[in-house]
Protein backbone atom coordinates (compact mmCIF):
# COMPACT_ATOMS: atom_id res chain seq x y z
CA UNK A 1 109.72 131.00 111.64
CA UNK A 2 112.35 133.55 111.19
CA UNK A 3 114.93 134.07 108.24
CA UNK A 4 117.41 132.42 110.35
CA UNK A 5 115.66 129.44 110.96
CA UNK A 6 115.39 128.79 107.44
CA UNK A 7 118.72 128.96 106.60
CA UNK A 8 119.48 127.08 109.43
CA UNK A 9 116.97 124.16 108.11
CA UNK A 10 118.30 124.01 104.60
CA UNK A 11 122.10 123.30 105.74
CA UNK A 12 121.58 121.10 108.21
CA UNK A 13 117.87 119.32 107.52
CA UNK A 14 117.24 115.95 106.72
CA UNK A 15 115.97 116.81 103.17
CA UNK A 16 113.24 114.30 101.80
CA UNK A 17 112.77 114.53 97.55
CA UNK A 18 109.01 113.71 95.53
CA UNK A 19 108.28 114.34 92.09
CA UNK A 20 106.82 118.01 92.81
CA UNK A 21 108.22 118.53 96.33
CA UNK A 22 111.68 119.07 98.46
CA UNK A 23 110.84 118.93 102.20
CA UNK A 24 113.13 119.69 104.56
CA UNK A 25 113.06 118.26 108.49
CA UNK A 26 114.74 119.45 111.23
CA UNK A 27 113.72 118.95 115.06
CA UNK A 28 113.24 122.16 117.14
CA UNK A 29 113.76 122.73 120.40
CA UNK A 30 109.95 124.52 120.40
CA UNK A 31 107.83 121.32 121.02
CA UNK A 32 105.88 122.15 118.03
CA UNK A 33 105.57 121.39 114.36
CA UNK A 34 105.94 124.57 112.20
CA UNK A 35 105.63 125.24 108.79
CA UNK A 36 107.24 127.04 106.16
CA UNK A 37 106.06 126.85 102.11
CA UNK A 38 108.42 128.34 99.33
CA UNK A 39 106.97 128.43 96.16
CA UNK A 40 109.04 130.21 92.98
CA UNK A 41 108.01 132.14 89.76
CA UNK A 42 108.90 129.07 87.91
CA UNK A 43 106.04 127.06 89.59
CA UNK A 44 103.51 129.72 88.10
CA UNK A 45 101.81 133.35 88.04
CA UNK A 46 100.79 134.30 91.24
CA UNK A 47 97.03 132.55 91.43
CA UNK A 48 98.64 129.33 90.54
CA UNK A 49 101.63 130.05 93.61
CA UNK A 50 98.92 130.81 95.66
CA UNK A 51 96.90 127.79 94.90
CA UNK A 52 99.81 125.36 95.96
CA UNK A 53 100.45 127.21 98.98
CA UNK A 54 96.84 126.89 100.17
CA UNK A 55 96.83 123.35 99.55
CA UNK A 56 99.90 122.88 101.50
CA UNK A 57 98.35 124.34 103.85
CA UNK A 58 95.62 122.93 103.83
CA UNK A 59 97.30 119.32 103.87
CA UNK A 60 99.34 120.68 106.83
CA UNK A 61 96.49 121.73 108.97
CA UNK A 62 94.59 118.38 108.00
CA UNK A 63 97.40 115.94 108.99
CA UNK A 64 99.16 117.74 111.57
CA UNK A 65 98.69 114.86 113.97
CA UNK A 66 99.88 112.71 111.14
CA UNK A 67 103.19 114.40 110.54
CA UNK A 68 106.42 114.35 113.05
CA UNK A 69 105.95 116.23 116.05
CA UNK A 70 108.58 118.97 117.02
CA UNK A 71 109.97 119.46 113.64
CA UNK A 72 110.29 122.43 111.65
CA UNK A 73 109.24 121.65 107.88
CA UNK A 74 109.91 123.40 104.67
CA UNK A 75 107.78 122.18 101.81
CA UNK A 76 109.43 123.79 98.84
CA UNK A 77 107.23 122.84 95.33
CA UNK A 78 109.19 122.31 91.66
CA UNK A 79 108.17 123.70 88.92
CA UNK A 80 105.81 121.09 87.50
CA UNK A 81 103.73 121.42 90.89
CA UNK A 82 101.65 123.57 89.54
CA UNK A 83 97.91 121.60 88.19
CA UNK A 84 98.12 118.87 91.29
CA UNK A 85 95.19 119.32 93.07
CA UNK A 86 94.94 118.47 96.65
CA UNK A 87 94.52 114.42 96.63
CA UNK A 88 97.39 114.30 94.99
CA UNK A 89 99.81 116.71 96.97
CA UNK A 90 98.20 114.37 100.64
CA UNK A 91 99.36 110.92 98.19
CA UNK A 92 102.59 112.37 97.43
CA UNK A 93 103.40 114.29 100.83
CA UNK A 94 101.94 111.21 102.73
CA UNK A 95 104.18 109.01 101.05
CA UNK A 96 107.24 110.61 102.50
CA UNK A 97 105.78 111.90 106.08
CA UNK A 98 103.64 109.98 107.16
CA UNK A 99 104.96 106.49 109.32
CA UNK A 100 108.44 107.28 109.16
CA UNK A 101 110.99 107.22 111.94
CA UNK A 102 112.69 111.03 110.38
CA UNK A 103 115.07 111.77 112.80
């Protein structure tokens, strides 16, 4: 995904809230879901950003056949994101992707 794509995402996105994520939805014209993770200094030092980002990953690669096809997705992780370990991010995430009509 490029800068532009982004921006493009977060003002016109359908923007879904958790307690420890933002996502942001947006069908693309690409045929394919794509990812894109933000995670800020307030969420950590960098082994802790770096954790959450791997396990968003990680959830992202696990469910992709889960998750709405043809979107681009922007999982952007609060502050307090920091000590959830993977079960919980796939609850939480789940909770708001997963067998929902999102566009």
């Amino acid at each position: 995904m490029k800068r532009s794509d982004f921006v493009n995402l977060n003002r016109s996105g359908k923007r879904l809230e958790t307690r420890h994520f933002v996502v942001l939805l947006k069908p693309n014209k690409v045929g394919i879901t794509r990812l894109g993770v933000t995670v800020s200094k307030k969420v950590g030092k960098a082994v802790t950003r770096n954790r959450v980002k791997r396990i968003i990953r990680e959830f992202f690669r696990l469910n992709k056949h889960r998750l709405p096809q043809g979107h681009d997705m922007v999982i952007i992780a609060r502050p307090n994101a920091g000590p959830l370990n993977f079960w919980k991010v796939q609850e939480e995430l789940g909770e708001v992707l997963f067998d929902r009509k999102l566009t």
